[in-house]
C-alpha atoms as a PDB file:
ATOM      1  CA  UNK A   1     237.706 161.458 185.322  1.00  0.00           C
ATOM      2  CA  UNK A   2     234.862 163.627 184.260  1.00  0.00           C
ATOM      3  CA  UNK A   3     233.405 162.675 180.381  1.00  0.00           C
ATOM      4  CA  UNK A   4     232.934 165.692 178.264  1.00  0.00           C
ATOM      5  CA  UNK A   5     231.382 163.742 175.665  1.00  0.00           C
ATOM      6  CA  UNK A   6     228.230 163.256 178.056  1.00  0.00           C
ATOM      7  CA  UNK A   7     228.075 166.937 179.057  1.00  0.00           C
ATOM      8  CA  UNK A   8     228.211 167.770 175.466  1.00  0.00           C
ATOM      9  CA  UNK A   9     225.078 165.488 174.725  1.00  0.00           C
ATOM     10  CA  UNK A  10     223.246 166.882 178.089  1.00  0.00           C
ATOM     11  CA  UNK A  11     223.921 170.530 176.668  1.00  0.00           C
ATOM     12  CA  UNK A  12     222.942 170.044 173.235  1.00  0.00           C
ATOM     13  CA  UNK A  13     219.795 168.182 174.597  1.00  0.00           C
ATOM     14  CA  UNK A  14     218.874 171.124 176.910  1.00  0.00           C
ATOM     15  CA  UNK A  15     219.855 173.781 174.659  1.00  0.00           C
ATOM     16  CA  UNK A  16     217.361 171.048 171.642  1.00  0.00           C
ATOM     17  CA  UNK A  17     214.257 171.495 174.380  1.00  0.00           C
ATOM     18  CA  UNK A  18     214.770 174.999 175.228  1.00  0.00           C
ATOM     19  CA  UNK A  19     214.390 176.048 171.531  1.00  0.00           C
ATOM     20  CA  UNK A  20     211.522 173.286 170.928  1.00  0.00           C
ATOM     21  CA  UNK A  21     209.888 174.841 173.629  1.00  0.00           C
ATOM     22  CA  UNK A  22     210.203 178.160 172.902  1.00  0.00           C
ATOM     23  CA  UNK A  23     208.905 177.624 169.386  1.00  0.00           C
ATOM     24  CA  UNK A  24     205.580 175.987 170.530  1.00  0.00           C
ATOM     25  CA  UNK A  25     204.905 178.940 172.877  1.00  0.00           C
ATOM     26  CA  UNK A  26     205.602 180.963 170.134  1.00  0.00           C
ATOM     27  CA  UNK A  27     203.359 179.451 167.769  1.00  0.00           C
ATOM     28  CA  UNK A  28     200.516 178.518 170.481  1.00  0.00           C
ATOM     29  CA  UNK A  29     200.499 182.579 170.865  1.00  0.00           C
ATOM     30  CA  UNK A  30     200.899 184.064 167.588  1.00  0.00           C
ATOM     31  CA  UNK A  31     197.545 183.261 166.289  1.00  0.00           C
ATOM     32  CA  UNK A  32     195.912 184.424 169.416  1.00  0.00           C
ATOM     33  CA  UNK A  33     197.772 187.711 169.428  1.00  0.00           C
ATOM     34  CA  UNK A  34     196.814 188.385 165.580  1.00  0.00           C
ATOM     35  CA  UNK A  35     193.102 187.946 166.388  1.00  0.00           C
ATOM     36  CA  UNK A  36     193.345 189.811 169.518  1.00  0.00           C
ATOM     37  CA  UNK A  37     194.609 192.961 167.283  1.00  0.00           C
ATOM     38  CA  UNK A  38     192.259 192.806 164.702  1.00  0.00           C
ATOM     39  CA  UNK A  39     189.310 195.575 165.040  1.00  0.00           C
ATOM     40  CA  UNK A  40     185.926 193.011 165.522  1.00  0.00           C
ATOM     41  CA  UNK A  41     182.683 194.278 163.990  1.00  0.00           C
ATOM     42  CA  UNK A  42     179.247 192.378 164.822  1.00  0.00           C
ATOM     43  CA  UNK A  43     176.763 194.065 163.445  1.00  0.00           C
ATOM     44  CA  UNK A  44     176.522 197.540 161.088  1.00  0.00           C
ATOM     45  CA  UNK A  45     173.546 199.359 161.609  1.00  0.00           C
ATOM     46  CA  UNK A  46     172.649 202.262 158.854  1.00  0.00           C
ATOM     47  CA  UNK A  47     170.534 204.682 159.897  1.00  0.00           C
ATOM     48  CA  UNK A  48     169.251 207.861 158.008  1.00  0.00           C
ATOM     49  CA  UNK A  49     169.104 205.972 154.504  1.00  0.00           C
ATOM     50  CA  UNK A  50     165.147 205.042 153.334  1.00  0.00           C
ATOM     51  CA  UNK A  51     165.130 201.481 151.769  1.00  0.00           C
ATOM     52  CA  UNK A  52     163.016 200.734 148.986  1.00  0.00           C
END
């Protein structure tokens, strides 16, 4: 006879490491996406302005 009980703690356990998973993509790419959006400025030159 087949045993539900162990398909029910396979499914839970695949359904458990699916979501795991998903969340560490998740956060593994969320940081790198927010930096990839935000405008990057090296240097700011002024020019036309006398110093002194």
């Amino acid at each position: 006879m087949f045993n539900f009980d162990k398909l029910a703690r396979v499914a839970t356990a695949a359904v458990g490491a699916l979501v795991l998973s998903t969340l560490s993509v998740a956060a593994a790419v969320g940081p790198a996406r927010s930096a990839e959006t935000a405008p990057v400025s090296y240097a700011a030159v002024q020019t036309g302005q006398a110093h002194g």
